[in-house]
C-alpha atoms as a PDB file:
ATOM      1  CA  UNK A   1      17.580  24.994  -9.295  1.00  0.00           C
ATOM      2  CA  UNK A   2      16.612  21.924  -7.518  1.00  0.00           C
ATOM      3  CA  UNK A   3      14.045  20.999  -4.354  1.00  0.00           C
ATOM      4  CA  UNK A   4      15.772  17.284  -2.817  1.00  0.00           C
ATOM      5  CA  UNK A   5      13.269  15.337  -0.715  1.00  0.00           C
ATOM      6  CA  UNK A   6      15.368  12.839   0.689  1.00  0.00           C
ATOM      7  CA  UNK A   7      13.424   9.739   2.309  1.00  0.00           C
ATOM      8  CA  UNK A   8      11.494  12.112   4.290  1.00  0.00           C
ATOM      9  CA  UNK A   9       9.448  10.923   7.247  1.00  0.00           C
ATOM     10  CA  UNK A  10       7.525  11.987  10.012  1.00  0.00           C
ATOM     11  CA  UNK A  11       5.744  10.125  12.668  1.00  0.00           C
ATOM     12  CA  UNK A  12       3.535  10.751  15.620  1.00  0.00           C
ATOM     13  CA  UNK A  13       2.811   8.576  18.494  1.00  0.00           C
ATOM     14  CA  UNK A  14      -0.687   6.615  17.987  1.00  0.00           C
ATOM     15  CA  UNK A  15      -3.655   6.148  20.217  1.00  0.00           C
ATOM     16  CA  UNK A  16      -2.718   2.845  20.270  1.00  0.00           C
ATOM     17  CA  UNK A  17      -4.381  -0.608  20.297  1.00  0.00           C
ATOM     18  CA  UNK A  18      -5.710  -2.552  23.512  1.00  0.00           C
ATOM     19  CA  UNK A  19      -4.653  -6.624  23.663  1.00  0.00           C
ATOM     20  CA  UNK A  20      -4.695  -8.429  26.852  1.00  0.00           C
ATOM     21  CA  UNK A  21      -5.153  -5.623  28.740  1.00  0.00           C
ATOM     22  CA  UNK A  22      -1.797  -3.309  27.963  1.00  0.00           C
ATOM     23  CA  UNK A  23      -1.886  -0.665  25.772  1.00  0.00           C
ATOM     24  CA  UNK A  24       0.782  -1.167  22.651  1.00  0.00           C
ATOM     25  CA  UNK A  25       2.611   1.945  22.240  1.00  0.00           C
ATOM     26  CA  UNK A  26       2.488   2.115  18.293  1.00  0.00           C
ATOM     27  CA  UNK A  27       3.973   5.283  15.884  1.00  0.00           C
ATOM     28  CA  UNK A  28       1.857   6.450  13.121  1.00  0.00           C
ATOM     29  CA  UNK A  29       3.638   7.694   9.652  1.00  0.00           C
ATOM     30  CA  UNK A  30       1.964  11.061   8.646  1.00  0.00           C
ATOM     31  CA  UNK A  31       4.410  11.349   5.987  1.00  0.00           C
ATOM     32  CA  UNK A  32       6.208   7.904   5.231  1.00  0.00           C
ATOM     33  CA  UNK A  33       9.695   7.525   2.988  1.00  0.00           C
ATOM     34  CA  UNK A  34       8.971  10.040   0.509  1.00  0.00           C
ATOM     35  CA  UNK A  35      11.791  10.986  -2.223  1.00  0.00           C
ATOM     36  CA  UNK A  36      11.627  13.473  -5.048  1.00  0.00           C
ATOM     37  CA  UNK A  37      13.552  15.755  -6.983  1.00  0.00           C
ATOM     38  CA  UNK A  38      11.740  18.703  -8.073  1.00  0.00           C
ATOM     39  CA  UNK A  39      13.448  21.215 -10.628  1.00  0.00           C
ATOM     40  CA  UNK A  40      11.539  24.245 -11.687  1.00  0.00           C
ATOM     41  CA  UNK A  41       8.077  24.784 -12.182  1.00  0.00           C
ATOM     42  CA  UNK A  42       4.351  23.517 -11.054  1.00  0.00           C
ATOM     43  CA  UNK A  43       3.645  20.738  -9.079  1.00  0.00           C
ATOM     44  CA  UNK A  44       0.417  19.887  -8.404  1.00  0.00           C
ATOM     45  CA  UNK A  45       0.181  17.899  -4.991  1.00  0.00           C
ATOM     46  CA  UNK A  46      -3.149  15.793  -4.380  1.00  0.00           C
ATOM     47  CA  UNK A  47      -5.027  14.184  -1.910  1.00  0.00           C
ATOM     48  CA  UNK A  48      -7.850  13.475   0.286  1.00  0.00           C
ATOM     49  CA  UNK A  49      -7.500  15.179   3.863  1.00  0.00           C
ATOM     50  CA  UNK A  50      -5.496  12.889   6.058  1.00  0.00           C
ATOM     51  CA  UNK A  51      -3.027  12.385   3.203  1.00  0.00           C
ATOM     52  CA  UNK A  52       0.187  13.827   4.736  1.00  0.00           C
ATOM     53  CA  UNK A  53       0.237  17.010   2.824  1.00  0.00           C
ATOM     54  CA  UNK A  54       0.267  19.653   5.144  1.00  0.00           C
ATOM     55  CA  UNK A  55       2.359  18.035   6.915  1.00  0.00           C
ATOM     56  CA  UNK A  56       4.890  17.150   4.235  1.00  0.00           C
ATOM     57  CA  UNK A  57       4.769  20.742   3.061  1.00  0.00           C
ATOM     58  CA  UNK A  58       5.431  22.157   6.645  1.00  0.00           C
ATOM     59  CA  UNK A  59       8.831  19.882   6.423  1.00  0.00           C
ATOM     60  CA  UNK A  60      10.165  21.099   3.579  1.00  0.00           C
ATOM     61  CA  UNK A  61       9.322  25.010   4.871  1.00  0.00           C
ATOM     62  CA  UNK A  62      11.653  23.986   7.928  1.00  0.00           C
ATOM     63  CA  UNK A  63       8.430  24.270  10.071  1.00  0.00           C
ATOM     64  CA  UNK A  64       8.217  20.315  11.286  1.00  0.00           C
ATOM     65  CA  UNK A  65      11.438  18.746  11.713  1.00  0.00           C
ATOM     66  CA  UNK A  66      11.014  15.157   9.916  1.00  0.00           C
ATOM     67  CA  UNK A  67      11.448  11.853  11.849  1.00  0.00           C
ATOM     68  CA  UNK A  68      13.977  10.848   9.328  1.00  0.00           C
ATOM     69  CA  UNK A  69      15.289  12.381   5.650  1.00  0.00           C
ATOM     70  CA  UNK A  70      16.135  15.634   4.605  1.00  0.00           C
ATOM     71  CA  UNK A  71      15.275  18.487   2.467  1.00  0.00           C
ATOM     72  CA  UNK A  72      17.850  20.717   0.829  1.00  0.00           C
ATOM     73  CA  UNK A  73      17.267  23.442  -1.917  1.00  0.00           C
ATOM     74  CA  UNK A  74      20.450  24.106  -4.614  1.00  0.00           C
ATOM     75  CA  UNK A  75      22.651  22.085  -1.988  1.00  0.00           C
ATOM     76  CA  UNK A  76      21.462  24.404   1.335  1.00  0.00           C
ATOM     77  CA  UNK A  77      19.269  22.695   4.111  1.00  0.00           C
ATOM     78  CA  UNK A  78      16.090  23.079   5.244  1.00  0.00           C
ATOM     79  CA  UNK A  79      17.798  24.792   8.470  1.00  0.00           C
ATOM     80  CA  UNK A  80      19.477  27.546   7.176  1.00  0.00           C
ATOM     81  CA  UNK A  81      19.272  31.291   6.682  1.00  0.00           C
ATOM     82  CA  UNK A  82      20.079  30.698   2.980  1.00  0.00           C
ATOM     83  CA  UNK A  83      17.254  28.147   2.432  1.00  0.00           C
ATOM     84  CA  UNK A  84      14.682  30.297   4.075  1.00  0.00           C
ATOM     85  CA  UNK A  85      15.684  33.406   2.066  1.00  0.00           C
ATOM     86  CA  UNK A  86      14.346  31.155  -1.270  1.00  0.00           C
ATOM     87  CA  UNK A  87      11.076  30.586   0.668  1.00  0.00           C
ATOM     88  CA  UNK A  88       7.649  31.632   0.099  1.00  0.00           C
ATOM     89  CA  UNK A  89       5.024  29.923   1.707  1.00  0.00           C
ATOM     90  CA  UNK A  90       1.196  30.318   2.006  1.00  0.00           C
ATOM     91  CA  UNK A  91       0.127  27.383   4.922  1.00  0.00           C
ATOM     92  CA  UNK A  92      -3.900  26.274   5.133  1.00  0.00           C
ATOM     93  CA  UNK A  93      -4.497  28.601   8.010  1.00  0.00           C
ATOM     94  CA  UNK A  94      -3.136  32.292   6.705  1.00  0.00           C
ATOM     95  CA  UNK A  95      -2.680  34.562  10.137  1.00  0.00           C
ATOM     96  CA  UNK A  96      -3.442  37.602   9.725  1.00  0.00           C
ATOM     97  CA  UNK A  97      -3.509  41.204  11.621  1.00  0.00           C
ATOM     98  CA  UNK A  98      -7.318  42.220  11.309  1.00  0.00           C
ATOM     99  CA  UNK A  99      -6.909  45.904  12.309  1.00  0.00           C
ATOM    100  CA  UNK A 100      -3.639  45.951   9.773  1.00  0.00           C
ATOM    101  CA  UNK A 101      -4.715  47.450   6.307  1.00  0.00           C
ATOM    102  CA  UNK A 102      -3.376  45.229   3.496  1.00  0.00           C
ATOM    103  CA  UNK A 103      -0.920  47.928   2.615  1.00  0.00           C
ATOM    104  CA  UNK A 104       0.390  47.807   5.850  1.00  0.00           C
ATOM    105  CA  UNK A 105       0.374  44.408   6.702  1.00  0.00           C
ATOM    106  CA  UNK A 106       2.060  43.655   3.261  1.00  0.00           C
ATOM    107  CA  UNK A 107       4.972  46.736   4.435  1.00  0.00           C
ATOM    108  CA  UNK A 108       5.538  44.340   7.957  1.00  0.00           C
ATOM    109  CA  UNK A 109       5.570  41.555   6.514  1.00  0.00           C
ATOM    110  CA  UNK A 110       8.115  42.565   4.074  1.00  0.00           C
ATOM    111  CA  UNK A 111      10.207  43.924   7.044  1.00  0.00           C
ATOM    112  CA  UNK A 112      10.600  40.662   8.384  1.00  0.00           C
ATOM    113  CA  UNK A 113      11.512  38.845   5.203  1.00  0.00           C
ATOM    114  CA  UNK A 114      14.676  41.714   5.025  1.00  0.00           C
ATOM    115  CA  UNK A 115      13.396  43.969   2.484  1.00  0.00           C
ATOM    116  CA  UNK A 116      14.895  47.492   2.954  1.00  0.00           C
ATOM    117  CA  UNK A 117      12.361  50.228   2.892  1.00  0.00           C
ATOM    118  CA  UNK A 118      11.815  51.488  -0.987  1.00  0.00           C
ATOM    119  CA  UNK A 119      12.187  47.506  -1.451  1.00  0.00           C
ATOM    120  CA  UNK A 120       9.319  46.955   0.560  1.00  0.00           C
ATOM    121  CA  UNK A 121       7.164  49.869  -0.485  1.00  0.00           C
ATOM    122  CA  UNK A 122       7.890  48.867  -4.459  1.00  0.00           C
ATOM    123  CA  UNK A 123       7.402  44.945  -4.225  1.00  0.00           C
ATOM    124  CA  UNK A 124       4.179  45.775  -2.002  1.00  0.00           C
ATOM    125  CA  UNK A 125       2.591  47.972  -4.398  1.00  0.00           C
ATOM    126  CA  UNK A 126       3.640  45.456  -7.477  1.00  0.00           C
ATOM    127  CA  UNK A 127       1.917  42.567  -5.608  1.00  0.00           C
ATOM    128  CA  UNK A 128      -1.282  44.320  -4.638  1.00  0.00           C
ATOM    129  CA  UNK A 129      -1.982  45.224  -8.294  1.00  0.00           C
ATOM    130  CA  UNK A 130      -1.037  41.305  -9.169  1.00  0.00           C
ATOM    131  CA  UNK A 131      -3.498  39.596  -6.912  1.00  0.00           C
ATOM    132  CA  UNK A 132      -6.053  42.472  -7.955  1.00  0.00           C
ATOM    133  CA  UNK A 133      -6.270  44.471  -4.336  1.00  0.00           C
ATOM    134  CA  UNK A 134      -4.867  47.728  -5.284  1.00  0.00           C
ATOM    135  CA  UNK A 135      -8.380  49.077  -4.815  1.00  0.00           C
ATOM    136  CA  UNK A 136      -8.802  47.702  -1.184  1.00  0.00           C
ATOM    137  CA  UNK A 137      -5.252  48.697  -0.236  1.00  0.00           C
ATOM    138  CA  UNK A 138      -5.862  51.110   2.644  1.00  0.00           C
ATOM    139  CA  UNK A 139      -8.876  49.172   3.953  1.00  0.00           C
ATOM    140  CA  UNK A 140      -8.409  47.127   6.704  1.00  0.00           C
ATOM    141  CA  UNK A 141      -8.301  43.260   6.422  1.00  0.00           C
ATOM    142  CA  UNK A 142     -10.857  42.124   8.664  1.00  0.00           C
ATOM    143  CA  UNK A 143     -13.204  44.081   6.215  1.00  0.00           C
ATOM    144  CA  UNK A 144     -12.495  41.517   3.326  1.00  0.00           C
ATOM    145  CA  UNK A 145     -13.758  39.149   2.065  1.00  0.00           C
ATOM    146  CA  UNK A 146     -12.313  35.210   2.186  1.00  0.00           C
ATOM    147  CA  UNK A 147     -11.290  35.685  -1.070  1.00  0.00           C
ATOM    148  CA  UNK A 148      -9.706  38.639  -0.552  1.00  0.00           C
ATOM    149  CA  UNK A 149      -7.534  37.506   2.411  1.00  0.00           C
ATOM    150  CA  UNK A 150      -6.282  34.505   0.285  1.00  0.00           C
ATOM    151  CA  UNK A 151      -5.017  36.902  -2.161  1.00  0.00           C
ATOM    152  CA  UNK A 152      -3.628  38.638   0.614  1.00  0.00           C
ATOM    153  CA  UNK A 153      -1.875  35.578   1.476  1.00  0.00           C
ATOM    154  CA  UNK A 154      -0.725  34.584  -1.908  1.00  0.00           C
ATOM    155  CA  UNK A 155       0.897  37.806  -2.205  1.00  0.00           C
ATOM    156  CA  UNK A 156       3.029  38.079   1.273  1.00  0.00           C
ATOM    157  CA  UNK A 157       4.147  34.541   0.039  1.00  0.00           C
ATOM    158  CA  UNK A 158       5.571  36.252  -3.134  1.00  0.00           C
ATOM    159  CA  UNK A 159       7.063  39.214  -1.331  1.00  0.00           C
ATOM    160  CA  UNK A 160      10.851  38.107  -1.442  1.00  0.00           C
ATOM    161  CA  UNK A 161      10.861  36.974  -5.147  1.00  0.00           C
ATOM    162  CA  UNK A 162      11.205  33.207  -3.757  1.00  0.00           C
ATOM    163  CA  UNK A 163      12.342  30.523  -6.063  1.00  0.00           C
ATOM    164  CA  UNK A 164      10.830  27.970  -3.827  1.00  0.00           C
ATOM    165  CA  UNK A 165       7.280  28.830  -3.708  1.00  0.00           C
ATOM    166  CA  UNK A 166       4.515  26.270  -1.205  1.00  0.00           C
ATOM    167  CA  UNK A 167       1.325  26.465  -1.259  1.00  0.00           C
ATOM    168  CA  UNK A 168      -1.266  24.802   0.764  1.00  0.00           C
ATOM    169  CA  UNK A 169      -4.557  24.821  -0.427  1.00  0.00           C
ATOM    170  CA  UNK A 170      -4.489  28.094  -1.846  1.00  0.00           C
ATOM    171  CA  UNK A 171      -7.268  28.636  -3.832  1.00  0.00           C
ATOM    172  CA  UNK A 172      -9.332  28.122  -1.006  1.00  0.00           C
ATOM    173  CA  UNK A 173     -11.998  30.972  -0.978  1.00  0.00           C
ATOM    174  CA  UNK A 174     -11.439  31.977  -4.218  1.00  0.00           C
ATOM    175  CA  UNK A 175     -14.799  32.634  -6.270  1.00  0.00           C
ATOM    176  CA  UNK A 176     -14.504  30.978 -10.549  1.00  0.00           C
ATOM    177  CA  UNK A 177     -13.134  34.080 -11.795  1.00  0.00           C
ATOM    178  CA  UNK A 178     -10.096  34.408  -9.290  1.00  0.00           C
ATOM    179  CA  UNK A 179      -9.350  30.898  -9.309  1.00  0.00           C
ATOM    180  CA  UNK A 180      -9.035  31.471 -13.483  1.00  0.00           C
ATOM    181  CA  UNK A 181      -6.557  34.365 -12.468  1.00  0.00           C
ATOM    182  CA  UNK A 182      -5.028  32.303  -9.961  1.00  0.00           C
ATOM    183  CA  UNK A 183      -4.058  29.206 -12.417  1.00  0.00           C
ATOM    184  CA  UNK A 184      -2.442  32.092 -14.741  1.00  0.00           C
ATOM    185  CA  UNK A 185      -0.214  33.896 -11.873  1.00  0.00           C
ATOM    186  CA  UNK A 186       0.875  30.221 -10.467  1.00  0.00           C
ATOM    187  CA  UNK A 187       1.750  29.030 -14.354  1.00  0.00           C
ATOM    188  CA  UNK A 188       3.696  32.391 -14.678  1.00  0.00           C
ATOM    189  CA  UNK A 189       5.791  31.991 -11.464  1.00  0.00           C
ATOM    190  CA  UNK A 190       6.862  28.261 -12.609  1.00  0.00           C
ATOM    191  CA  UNK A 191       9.218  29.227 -15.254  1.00  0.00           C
ATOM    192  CA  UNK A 192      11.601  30.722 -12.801  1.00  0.00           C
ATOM    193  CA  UNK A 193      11.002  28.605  -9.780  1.00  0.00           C
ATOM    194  CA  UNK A 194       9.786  25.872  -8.025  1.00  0.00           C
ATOM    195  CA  UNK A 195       6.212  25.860  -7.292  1.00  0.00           C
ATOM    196  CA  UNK A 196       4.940  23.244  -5.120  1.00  0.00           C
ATOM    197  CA  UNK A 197       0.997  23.683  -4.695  1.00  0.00           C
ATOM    198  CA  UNK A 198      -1.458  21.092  -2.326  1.00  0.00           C
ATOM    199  CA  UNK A 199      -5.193  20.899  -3.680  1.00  0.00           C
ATOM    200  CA  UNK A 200      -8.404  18.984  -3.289  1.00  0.00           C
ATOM    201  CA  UNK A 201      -9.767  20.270  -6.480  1.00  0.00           C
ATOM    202  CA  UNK A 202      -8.442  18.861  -9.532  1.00  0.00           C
ATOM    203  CA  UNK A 203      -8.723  21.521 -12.084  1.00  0.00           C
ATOM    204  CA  UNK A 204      -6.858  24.357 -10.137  1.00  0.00           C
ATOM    205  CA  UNK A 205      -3.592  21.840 -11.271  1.00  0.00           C
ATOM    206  CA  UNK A 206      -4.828  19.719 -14.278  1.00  0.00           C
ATOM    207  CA  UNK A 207      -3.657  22.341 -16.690  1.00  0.00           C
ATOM    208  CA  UNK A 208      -1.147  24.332 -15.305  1.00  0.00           C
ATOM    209  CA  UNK A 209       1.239  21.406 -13.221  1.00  0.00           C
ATOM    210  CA  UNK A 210       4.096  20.217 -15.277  1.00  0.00           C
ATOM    211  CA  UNK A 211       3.565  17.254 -12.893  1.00  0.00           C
ATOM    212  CA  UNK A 212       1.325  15.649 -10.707  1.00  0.00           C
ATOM    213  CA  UNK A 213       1.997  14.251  -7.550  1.00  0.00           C
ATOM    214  CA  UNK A 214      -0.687  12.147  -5.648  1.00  0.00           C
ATOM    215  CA  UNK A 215      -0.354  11.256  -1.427  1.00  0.00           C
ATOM    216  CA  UNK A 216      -2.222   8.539   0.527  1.00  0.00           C
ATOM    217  CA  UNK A 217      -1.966   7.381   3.641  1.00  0.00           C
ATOM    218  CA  UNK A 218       1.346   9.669   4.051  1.00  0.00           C
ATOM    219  CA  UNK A 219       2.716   7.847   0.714  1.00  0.00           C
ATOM    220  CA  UNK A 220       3.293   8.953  -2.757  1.00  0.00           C
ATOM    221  CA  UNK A 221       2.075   6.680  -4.843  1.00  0.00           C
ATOM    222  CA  UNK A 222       1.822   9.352  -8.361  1.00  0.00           C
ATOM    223  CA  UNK A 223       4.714  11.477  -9.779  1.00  0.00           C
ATOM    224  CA  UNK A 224       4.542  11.858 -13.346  1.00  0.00           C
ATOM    225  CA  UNK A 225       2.791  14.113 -16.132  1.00  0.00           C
ATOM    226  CA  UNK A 226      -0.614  13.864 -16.848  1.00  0.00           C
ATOM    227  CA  UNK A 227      -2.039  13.953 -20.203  1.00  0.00           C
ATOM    228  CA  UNK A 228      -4.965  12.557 -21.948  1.00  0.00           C
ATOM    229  CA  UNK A 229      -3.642   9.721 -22.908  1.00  0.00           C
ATOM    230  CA  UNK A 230      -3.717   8.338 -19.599  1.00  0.00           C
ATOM    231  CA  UNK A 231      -7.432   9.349 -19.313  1.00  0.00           C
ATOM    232  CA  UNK A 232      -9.542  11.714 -16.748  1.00  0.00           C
ATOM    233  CA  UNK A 233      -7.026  12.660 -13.918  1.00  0.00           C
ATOM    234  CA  UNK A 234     -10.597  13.508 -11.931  1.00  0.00           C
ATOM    235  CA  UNK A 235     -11.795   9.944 -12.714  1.00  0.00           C
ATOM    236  CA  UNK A 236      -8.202   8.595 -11.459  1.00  0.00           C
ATOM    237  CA  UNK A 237      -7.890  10.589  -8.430  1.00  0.00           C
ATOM    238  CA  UNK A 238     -11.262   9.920  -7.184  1.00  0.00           C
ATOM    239  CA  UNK A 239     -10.804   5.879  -7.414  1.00  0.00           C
ATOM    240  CA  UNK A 240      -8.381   6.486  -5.064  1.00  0.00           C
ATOM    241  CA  UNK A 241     -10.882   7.907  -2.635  1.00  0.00           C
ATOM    242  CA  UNK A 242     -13.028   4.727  -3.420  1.00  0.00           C
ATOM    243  CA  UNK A 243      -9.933   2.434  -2.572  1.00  0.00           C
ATOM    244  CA  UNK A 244      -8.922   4.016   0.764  1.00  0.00           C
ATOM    245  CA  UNK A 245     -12.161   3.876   1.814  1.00  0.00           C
ATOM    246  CA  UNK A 246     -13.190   0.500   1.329  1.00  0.00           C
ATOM    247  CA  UNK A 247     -10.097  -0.406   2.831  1.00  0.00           C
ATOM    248  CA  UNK A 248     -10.436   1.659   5.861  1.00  0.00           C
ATOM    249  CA  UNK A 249     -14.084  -0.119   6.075  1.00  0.00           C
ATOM    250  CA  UNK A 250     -12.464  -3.851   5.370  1.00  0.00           C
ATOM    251  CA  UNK A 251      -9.966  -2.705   8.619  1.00  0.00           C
ATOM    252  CA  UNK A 252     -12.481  -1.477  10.818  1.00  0.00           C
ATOM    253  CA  UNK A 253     -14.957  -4.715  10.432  1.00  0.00           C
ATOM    254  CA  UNK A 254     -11.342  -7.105  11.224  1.00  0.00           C
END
């Protein structure tokens, strides 16, 4: 089991920059030359907003078609049936129906992942009892709480058993205690697949990711394990903050 990043880029067109009057058509690298090979289990991916994330994450879910580079899973591109069929994926922004109850939504969404009936019904009432909303089942979602709907989302991203499982930002809304239940579910689900997870708060990954993986400026520039050795990952990731800012300051005054 094996997620290939393959010198994956995307760009977008810049403002651009005004000399002598003309405006220079320039391209701006949200997500520039990145390569990994990730086997299975949980991979914590940090940085500051801006970083690339998102958007690195909606390439390898086939959502944002890169610039250059390619993704494959187990030898089957981003593009296919097959590849999509391993996928879970929770993005920043979960949609949701707000007159659907979370039974119900949890049954459609199901449907269009290719569950069969008693498939759906089982794996719907499994998940609901994992993310702790077997209680709130037949109430309807715009009645929950932001916590709640995360869960919600965590668990539709489950429904087809993926072995590819991204997550962006998902213990957003989470209160302490869930986000202590979270970290247990997530380091569960990485012995048997791939677990890619975005973050801006350290200790959702510090003791759960097999590895950590670090973005600025739409580069990686961290892959590796983190232990104490190498000191306070918070202390670490938060100099990087420091850096990008005072060179973003040292641009802006040139």
């Amino acid at each position: 089991m094996e997620l290939v990043i393959k010198n994956l880029t995307r760009q977008y067109p810049d403002r651009g920059s005004w000399k002598a009057g003309k405006q220079e058509k320039k391209k701006k690298a949200a997500v520039d030359d990145i390569s990994l090979r990730l086997q299975e289990g949980v991979y914590g991916l940090l940085g500051e907003n801006g970083a690339g994330k998102t958007t690195l994450m909606r390439m390898i879910c086939g959502i944002l078609q890169p610039t250059e580079g390619s993704v494959t899973f187990d030898g089957m591109d981003v593009a296919t049936e097959e590849y999509r069929a391993q996928l879970g994926y929770l993005p920043q922004d979960f949609g949701y129906y707000p007159n659907f109850t979370g039974y119900s939504f949890l049954l459609y969404m199901a449907a269009l992942k290719g569950l069969s009936r008693a498939q759906a019904r089982r794996r719907t009432k499994e998940l609901l009892r994992l993310v702790s909303l077997e209680d709130v089942a037949k109430k309807k979602i715009k009645a929950y709480s932001g916590g709640m709907k995360q869960r919600l989302g965590i668990a539709q991203a489950l429904l087809n058993d993926p072995k590819l499982l991204i997550l962006d930002e998902p213990t957003a809304g989470l209160d302490p205690k869930e986000r202590v239940r979270f970290r247990e579910l997530i380091a569960g689900l990485g012995k048997d697949a791939v677990v890619l997870l975005s973050t801006h708060i350290v200790g959702d990954i510090e003791h759960i990711a097999d590895k950590v993986l670090m973005m600025k400026k739409g580069r990686l520039i961290y892959e590796g394990k983190w232990d104490a050795q190498k000191g306070d990952l918070e202390a670490f990731y938060l100099r990087q903050f420091e850096n990008a800012r005072e060179e973003s300051e040292e641009a802006w005054k040139q």
